[in-house]
Protein backbone atom coordinates (compact mmCIF):
# COMPACT_ATOMS: atom_id res chain seq x y z
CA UNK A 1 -11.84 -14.64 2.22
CA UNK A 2 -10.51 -13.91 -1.38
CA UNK A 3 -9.20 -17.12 -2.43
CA UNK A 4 -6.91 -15.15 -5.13
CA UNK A 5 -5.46 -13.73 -1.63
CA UNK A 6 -4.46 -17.11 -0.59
CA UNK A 7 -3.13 -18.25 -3.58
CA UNK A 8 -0.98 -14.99 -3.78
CA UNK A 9 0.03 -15.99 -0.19
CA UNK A 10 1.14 -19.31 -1.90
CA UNK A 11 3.09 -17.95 -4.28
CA UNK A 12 5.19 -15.99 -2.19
CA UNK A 13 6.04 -19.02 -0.18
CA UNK A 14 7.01 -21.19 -2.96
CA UNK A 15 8.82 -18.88 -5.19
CA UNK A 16 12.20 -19.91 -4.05
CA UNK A 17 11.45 -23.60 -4.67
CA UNK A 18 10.01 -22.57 -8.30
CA UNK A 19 13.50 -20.92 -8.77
CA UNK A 20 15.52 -23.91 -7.69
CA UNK A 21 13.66 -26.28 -9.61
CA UNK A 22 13.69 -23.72 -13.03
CA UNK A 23 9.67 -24.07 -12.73
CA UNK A 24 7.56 -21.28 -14.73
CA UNK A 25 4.85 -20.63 -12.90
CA UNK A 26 1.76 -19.17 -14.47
CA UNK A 27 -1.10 -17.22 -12.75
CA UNK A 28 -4.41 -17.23 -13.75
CA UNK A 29 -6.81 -15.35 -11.39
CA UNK A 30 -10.64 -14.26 -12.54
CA UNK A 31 -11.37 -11.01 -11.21
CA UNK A 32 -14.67 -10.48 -9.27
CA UNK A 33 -14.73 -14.26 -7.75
CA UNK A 34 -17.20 -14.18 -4.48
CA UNK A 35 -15.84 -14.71 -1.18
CA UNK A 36 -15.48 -18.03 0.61
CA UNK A 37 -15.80 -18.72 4.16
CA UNK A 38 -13.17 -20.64 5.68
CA UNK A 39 -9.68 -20.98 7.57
CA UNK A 40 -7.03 -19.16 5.56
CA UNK A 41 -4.32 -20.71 6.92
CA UNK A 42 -6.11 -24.60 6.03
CA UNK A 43 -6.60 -23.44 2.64
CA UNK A 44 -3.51 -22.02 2.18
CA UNK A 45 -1.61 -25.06 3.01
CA UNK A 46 -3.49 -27.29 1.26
CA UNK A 47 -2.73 -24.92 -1.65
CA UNK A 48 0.90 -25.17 -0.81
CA UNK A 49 0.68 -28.88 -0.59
CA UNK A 50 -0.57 -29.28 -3.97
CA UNK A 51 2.18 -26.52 -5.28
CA UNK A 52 4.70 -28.22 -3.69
CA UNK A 53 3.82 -32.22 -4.91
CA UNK A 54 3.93 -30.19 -8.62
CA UNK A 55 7.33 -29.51 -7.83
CA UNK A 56 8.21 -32.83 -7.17
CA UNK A 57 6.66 -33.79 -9.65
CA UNK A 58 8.51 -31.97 -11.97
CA UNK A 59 12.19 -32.70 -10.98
CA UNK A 60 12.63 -35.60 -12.68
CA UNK A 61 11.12 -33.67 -16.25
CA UNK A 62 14.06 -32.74 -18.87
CA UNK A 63 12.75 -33.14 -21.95
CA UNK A 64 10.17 -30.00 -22.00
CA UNK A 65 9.48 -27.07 -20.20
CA UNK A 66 8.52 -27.04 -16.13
CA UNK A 67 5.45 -25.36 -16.21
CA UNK A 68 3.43 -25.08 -13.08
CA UNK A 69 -0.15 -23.01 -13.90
CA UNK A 70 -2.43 -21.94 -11.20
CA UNK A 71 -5.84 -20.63 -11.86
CA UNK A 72 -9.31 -19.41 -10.13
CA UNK A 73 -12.49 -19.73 -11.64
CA UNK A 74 -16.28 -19.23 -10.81
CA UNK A 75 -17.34 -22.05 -13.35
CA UNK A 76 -20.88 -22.03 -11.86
CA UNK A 77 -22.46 -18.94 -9.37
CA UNK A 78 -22.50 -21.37 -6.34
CA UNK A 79 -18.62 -22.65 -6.30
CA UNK A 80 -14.94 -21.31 -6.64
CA UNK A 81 -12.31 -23.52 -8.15
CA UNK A 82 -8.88 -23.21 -7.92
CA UNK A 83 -6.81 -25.71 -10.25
CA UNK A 84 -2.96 -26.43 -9.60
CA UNK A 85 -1.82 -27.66 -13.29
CA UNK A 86 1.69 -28.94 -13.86
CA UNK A 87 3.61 -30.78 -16.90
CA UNK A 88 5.17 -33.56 -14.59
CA UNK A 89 5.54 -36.94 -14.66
CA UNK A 90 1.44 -36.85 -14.07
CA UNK A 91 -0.53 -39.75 -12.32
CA UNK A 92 -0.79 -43.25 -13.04
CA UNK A 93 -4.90 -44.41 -14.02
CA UNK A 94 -4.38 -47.29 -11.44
CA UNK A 95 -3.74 -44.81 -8.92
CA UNK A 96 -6.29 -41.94 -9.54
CA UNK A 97 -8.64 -44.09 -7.19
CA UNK A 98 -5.90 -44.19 -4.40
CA UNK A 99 -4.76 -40.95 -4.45
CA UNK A 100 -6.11 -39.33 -1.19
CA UNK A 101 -5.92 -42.49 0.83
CA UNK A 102 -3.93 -42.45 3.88
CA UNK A 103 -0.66 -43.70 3.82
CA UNK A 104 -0.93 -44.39 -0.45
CA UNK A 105 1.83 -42.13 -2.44
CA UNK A 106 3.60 -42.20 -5.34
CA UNK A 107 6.57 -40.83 -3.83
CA UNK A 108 9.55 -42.28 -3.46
CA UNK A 109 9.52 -41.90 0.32
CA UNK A 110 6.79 -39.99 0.80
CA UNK A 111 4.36 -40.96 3.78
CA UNK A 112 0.89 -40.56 1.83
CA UNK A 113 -0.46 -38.06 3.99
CA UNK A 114 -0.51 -34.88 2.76
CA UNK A 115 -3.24 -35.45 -0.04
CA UNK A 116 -5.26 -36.84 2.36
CA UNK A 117 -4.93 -34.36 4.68
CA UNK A 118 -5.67 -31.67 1.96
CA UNK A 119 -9.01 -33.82 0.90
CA UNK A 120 -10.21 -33.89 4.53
CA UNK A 121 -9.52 -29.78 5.27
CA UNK A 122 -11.45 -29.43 1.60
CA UNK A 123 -14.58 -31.42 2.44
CA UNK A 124 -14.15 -29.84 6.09
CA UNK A 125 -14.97 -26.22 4.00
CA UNK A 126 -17.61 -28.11 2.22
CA UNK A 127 -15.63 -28.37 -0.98
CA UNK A 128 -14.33 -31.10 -3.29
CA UNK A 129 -10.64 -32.16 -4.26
CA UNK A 130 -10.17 -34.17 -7.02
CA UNK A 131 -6.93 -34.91 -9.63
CA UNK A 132 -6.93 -35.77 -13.69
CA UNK A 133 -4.19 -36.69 -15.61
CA UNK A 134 -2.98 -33.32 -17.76
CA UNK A 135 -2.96 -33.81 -21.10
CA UNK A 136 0.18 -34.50 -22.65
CA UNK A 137 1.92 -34.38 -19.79
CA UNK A 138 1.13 -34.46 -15.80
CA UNK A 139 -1.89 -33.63 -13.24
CA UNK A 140 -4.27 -31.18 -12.42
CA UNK A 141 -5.86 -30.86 -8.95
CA UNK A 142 -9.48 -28.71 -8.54
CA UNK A 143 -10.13 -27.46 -5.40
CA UNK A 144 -14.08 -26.32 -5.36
CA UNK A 145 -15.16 -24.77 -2.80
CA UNK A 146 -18.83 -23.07 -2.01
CA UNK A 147 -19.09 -19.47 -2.43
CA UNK A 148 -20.50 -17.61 0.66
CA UNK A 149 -23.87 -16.19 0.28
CA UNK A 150 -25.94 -14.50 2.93
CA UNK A 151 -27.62 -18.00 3.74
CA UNK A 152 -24.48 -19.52 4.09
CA UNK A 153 -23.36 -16.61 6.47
CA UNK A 154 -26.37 -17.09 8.31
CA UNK A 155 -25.80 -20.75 8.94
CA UNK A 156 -21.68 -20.46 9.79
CA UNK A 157 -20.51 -20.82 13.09
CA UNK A 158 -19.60 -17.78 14.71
């Protein structure tokens, strides 16, 4: 699949919440990124998970702008990235380590799951998800996930 597909996909589903929450959203897709193999619908939600934790992340900002950036990459030939960027309250250093655990947020109410949920369908694609504190302000999530080759084709379930 064309993971600049899926993040389109994305974007169509959260555009109303982007709206509500007067969140810019920026789009930064590479042309020419290879294919991935995986579930579309996993990826997309995990997409939409991370898009929508932004959000939150964001609603409590009103001292600069809400700026929510989404971008593709190839940074080497054997992995896509996708990165969700966004100038929110951003993550504590304590709690970088805790992040994808079950049950840990840093939500007011929130049930911890859906990070850790995202990390498992990641590493289910044989990817990585991982978080950074954004520089001044907020988090940025990578998604990288392998890109198919003929090997990998070869070895995929049918």
């Amino acid at each position: 699949m064309d993971v600049n597909e899926v993040i389109r996909d994305v974007v169509s589903l959260v555009r109303a919440e982007l709206r509500r929450h007067d969140v810019v959203l920026t789009l930064e897709l590479e042309a020419e990124l290879p294919m991935v193999r995986g579930d579309r619908i996993q990826l997309q939600q995990v997409i939409l998970n991370l898009a929508m934790n932004a959000i939150d992340a964001m609603a409590a900002v009103v001292d600069r702008p809400r700026e929510l950036r989404i971008r593709s990459g190839q940074p080497d030939g054997d992995h896509v990235t996708i990165a969700v960027q966004d100038s929110g309250v951003g993550i504590e250093p304590d709690d970088l380590d805790r992040l994808f655990n079950a049950f840990f947020s840093t939500k007011p109410g929130g049930m911890g799951m859906g990070l850790s949920i995202s990390r498992s369908i990641v590493e289910a694609h044989g990817g990585r998800l991982s978080a950074t504190p954004n520089a001044p302000h907020g988090a940025c999530f990578y998604i990288s996930l392998p890109a198919a080759t003929p090997a990998l084709e070869r070895d995929w379930p049918k």
